[in-house]
Structures are given as C-alpha cells and as structure tokens.
PDB file of N, CA and C in Angstrom:
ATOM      1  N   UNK A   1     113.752 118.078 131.994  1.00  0.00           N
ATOM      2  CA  UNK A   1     114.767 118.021 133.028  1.00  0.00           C
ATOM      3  C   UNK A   1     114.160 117.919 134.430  1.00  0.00           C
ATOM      4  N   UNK A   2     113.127 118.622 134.629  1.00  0.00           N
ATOM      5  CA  UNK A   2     112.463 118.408 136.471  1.00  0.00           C
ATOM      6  C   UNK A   2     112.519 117.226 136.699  1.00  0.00           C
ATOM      7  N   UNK A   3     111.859 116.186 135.599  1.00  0.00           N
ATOM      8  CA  UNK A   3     111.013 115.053 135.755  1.00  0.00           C
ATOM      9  C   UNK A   3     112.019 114.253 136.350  1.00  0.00           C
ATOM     10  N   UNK A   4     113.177 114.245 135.394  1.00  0.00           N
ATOM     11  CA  UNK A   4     114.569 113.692 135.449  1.00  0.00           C
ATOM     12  C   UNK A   4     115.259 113.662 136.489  1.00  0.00           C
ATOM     13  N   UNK A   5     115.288 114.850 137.143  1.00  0.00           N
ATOM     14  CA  UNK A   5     116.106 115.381 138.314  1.00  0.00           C
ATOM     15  C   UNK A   5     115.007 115.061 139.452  1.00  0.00           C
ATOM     16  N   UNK A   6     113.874 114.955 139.454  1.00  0.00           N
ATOM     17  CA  UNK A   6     112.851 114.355 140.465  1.00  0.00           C
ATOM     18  C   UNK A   6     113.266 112.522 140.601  1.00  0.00           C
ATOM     19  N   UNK A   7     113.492 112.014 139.502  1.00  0.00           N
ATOM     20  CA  UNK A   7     113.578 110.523 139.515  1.00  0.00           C
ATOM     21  C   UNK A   7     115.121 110.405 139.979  1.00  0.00           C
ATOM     22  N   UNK A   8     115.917 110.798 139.995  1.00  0.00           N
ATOM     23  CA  UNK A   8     117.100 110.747 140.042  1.00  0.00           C
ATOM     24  C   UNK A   8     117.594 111.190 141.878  1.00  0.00           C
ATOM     25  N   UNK A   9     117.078 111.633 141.890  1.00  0.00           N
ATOM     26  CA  UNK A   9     117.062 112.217 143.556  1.00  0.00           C
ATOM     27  C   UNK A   9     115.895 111.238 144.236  1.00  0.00           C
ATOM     28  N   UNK A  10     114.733 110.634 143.181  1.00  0.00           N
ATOM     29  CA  UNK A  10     114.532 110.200 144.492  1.00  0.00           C
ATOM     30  C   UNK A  10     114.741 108.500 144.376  1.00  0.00           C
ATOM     31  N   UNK A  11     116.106 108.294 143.648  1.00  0.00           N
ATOM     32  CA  UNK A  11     116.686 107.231 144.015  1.00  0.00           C
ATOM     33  C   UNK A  11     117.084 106.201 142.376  1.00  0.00           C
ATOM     34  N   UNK A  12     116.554 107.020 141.285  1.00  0.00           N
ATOM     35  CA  UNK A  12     117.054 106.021 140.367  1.00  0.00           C
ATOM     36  C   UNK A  12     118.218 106.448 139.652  1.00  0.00           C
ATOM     37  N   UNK A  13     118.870 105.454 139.179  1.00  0.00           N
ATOM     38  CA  UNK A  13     120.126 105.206 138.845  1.00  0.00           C
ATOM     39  C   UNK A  13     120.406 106.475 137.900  1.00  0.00           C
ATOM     40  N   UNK A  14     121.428 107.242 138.019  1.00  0.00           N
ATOM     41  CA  UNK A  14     121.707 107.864 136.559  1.00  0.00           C
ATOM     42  C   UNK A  14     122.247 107.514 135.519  1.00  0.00           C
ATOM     43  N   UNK A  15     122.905 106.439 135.921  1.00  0.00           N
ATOM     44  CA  UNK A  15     123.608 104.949 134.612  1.00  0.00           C
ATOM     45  C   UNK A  15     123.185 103.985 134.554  1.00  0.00           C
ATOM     46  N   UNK A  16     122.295 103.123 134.413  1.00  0.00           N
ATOM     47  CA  UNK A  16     121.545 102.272 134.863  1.00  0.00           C
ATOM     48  C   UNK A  16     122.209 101.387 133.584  1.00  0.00           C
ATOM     49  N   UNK A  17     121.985 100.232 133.571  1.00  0.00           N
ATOM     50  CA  UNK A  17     122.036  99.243 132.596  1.00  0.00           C
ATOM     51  C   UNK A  17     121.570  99.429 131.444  1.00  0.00           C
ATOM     52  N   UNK A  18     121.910  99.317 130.138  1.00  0.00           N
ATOM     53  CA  UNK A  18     120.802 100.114 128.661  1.00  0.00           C
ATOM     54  C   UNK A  18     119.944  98.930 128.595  1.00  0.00           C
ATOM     55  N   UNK A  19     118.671  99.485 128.108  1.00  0.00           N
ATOM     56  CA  UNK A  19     117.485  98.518 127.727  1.00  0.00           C
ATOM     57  C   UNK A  19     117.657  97.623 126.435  1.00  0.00           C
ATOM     58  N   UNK A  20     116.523  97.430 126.054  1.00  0.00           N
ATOM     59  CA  UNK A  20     116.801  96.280 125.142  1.00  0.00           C
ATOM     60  C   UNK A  20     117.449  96.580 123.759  1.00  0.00           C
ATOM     61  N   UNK A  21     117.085  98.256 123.510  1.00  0.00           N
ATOM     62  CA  UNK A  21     117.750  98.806 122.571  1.00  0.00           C
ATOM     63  C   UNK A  21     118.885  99.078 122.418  1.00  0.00           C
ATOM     64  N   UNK A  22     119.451  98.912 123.609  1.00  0.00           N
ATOM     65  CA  UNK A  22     120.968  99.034 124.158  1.00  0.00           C
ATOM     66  C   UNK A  22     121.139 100.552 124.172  1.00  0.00           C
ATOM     67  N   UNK A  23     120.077 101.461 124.928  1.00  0.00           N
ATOM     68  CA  UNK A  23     120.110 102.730 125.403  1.00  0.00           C
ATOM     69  C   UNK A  23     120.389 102.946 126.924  1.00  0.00           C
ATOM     70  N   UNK A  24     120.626 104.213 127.028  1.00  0.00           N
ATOM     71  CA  UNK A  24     120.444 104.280 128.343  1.00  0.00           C
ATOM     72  C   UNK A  24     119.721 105.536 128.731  1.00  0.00           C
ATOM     73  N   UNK A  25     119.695 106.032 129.560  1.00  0.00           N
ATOM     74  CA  UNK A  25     118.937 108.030 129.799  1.00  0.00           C
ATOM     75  C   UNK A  25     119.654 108.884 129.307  1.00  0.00           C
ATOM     76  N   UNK A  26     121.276 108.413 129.518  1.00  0.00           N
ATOM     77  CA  UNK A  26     122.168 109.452 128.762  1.00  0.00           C
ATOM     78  C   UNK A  26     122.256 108.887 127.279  1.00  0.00           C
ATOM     79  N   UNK A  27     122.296 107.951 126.656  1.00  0.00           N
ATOM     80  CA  UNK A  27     122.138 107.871 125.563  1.00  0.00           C
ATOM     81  C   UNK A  27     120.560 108.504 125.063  1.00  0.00           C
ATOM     82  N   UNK A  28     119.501 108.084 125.289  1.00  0.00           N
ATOM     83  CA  UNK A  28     118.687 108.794 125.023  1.00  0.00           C
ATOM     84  C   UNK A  28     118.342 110.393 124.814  1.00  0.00           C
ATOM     85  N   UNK A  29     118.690 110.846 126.334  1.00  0.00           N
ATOM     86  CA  UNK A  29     118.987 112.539 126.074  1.00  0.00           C
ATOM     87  C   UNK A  29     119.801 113.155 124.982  1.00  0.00           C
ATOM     88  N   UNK A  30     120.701 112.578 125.054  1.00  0.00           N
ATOM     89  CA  UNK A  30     121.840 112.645 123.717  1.00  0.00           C
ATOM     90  C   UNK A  30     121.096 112.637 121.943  1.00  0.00           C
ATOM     91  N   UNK A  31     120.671 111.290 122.183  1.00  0.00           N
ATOM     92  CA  UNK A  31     119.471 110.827 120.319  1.00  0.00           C
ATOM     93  C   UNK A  31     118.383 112.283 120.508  1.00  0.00           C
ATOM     94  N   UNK A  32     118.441 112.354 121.525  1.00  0.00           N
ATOM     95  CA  UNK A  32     116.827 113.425 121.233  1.00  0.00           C
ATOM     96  C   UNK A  32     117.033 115.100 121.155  1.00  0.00           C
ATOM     97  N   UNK A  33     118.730 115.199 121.114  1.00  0.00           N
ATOM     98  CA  UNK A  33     119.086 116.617 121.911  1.00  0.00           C
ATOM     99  C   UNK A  33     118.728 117.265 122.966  1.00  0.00           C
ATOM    100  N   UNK A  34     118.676 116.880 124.251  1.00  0.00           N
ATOM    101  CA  UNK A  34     118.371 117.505 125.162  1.00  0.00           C
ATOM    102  C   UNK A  34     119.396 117.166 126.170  1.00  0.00           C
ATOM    103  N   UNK A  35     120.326 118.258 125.518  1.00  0.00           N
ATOM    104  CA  UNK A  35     121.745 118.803 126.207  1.00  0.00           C
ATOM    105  C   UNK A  35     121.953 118.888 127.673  1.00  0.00           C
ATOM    106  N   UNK A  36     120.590 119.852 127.953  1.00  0.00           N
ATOM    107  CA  UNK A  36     120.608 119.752 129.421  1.00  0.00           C
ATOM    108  C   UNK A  36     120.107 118.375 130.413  1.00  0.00           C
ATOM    109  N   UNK A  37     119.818 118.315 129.751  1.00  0.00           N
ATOM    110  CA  UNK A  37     119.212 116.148 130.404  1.00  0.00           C
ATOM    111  C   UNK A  37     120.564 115.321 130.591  1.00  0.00           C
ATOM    112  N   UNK A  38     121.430 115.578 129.416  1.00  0.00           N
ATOM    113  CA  UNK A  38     122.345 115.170 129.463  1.00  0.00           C
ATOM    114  C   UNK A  38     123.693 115.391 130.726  1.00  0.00           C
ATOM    115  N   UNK A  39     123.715 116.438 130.306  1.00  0.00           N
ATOM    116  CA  UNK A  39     125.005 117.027 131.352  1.00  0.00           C
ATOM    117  C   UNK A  39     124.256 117.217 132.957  1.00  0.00           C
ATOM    118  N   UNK A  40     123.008 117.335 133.258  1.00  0.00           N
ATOM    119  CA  UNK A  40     122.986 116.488 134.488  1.00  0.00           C
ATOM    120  C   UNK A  40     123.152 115.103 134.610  1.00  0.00           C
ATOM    121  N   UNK A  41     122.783 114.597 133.919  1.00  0.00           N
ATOM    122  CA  UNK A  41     122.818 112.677 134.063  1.00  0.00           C
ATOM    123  C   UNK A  41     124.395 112.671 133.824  1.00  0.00           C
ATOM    124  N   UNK A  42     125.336 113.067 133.097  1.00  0.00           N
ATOM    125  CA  UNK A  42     126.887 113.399 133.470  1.00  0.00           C
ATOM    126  C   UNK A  42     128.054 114.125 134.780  1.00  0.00           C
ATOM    127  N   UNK A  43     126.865 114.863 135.432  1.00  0.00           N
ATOM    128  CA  UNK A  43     127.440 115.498 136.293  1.00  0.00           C
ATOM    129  C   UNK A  43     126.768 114.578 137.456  1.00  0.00           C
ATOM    130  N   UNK A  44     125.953 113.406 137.450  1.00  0.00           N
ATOM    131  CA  UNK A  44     125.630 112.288 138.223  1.00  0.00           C
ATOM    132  C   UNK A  44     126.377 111.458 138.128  1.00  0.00           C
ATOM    133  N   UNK A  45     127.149 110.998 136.919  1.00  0.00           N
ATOM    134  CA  UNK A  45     128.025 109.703 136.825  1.00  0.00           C
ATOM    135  C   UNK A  45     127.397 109.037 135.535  1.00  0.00           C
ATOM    136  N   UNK A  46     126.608 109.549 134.914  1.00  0.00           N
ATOM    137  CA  UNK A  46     126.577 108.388 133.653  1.00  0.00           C
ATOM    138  C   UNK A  46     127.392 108.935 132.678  1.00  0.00           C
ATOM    139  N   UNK A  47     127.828 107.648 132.508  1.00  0.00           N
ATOM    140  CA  UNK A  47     129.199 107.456 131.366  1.00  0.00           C
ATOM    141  C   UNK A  47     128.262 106.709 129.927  1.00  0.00           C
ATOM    142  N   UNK A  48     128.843 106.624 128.789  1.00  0.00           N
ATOM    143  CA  UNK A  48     128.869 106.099 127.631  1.00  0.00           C
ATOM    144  C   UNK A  48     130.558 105.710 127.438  1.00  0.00           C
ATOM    145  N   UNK A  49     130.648 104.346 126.275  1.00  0.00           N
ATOM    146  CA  UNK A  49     131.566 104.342 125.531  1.00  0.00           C
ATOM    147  C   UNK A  49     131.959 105.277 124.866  1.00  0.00           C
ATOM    148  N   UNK A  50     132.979 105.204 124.064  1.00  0.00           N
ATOM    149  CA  UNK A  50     133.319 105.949 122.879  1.00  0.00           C
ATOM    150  C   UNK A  50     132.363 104.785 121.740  1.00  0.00           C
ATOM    151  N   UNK A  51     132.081 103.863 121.954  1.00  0.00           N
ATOM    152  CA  UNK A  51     131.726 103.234 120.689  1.00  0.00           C
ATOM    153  C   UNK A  51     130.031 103.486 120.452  1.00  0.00           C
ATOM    154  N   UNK A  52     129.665 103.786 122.034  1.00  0.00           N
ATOM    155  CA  UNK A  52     128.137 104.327 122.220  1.00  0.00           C
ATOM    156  C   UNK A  52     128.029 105.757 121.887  1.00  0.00           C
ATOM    157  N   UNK A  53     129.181 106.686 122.122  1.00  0.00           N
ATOM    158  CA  UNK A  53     129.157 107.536 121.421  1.00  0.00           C
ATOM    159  C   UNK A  53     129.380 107.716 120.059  1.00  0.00           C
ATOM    160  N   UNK A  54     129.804 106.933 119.464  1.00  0.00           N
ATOM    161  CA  UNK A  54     129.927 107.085 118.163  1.00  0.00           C
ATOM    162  C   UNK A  54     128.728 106.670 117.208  1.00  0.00           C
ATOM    163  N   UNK A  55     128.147 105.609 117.597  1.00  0.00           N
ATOM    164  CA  UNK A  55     126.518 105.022 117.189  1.00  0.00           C
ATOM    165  C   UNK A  55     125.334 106.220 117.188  1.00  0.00           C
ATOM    166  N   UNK A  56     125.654 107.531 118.575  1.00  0.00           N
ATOM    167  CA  UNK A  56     124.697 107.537 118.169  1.00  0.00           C
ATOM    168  C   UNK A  56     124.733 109.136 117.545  1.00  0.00           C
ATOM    169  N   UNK A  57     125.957 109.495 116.898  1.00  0.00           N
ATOM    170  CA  UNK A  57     126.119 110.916 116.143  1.00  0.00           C
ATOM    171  C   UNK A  57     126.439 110.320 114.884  1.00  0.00           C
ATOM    172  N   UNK A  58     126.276 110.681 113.447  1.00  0.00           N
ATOM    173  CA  UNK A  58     127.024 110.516 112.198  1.00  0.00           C
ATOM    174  C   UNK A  58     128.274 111.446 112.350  1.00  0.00           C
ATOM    175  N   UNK A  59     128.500 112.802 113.061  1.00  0.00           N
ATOM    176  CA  UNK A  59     129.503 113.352 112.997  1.00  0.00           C
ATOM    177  C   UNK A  59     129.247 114.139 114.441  1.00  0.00           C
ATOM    178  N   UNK A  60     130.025 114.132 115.194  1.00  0.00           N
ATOM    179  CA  UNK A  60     130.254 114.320 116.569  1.00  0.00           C
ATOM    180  C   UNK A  60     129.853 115.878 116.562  1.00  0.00           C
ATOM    181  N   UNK A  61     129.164 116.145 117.718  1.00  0.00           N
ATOM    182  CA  UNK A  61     128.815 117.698 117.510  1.00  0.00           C
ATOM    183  C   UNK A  61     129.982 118.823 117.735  1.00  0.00           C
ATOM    184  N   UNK A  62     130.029 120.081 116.950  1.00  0.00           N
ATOM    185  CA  UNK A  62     131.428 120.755 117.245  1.00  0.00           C
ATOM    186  C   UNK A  62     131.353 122.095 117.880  1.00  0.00           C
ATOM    187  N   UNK A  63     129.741 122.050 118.698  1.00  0.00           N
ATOM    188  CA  UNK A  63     129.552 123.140 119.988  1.00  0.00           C
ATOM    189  C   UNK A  63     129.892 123.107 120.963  1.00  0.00           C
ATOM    190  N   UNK A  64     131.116 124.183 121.437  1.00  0.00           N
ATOM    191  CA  UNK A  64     132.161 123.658 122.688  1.00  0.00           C
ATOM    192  C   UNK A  64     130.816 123.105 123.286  1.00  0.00           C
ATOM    193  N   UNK A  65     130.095 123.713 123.998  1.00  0.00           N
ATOM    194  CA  UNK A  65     129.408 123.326 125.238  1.00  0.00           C
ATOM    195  C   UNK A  65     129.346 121.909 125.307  1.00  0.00           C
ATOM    196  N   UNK A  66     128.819 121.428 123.962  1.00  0.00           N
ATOM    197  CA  UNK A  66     127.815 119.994 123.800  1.00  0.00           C
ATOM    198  C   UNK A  66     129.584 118.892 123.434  1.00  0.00           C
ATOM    199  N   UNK A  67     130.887 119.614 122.882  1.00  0.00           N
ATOM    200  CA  UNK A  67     131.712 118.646 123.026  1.00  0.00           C
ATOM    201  C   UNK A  67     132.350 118.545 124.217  1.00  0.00           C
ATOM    202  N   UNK A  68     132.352 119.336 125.000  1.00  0.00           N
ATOM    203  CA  UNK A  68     132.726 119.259 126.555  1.00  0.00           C
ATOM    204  C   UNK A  68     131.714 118.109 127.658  1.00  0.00           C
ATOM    205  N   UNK A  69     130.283 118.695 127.036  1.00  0.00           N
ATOM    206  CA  UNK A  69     129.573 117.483 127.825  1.00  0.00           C
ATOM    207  C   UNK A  69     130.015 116.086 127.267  1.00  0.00           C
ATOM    208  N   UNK A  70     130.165 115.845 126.159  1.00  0.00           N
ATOM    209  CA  UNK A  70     130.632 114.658 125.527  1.00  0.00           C
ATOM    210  C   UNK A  70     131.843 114.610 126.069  1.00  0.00           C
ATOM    211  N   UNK A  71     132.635 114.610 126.366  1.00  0.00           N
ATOM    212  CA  UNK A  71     133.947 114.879 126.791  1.00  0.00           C
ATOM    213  C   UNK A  71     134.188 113.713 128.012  1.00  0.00           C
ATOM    214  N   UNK A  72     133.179 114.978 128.724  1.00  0.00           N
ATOM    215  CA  UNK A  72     133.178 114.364 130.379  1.00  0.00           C
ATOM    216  C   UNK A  72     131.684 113.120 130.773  1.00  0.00           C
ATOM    217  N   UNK A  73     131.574 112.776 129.286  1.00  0.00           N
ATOM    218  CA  UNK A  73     130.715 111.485 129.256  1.00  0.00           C
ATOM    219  C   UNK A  73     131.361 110.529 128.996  1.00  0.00           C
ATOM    220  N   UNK A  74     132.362 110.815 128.347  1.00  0.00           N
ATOM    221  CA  UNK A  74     133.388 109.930 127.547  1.00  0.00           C
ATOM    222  C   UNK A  74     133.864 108.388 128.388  1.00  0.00           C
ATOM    223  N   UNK A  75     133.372 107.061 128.279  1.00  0.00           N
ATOM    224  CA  UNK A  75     134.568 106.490 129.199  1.00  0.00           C
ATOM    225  C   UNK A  75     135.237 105.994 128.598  1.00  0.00           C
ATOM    226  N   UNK A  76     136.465 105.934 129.026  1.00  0.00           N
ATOM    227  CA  UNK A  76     137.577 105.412 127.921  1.00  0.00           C
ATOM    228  C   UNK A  76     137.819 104.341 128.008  1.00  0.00           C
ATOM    229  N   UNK A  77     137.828 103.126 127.396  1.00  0.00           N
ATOM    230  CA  UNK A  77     138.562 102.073 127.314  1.00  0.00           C
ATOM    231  C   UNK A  77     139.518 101.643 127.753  1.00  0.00           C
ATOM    232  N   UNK A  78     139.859 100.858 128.577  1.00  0.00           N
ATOM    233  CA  UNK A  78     140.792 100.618 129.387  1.00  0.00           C
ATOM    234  C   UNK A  78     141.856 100.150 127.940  1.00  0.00           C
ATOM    235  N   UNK A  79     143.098  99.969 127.888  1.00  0.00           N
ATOM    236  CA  UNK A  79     143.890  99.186 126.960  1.00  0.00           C
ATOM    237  C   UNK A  79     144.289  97.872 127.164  1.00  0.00           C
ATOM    238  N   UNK A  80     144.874  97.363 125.928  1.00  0.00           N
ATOM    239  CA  UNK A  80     144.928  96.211 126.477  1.00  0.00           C
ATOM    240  C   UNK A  80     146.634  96.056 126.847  1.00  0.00           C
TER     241      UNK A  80
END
C-alpha cells in the first residue's frame, strides 16, 4: 500500500486504462487479495464493471468489509 499511495499522489492515475491483460491496479489488488490496495484505489475513483467483477471471483466474496469495497467499486451499466 505505501508504494501505491506514493505513485498515486505523485500523479498516476488510480483508473488508468487495463493493460494488455485487460487488468487494471484495482483489478489486480482485487486477483491478489490485497483489500487494502483496493479500497484506496476505490476511495480514489477506480471503478470496475460488474462483468470485470465477475471474471475475476468464481463466487463473490461474502465479508461485509470486502463486499462493501466491491460495492463502491461497482460501476453499473448504464441501460439500454
């Protein structure tokens, strides 16, 4: 998390475009469990789909904390 919160303050994106893997920092923090990586890069503005969220759990986690950060990662799909 320092490293994170050092790069992020001193100017890089907290949502940035996903790489070639079609990740991003918050997707990554997320694949690796590191909850707290996460919910700062959320409380910065990075969003995921629901469909990016769904790729990258087999079954969505059911620890308030970690479904609340998911929550407020969530972006929703506009309708059609």
């Amino acid at each position: 998390l320092p490293e994170i919160e050092k790069l992020v303050e001193a100017g890089a994106e907290a949502s940035p475009r996903p790489n070639a893997q079609d990740f991003t920092p918050l997707g990554l923090a997320l694949v690796s469990g590191k909850w707290d990586v996460a919910e700062y890069l959320v409380e910065r503005g990075a969003r995921l789909t629901t469909a990016q969220i769904d790729s990258i759990f087999f079954e969505r986690p059911t620890d308030p904390g970690q479904v609340a950060i998911l929550a407020r990662a969530e972006q929703k799909e506009a309708s059609r």
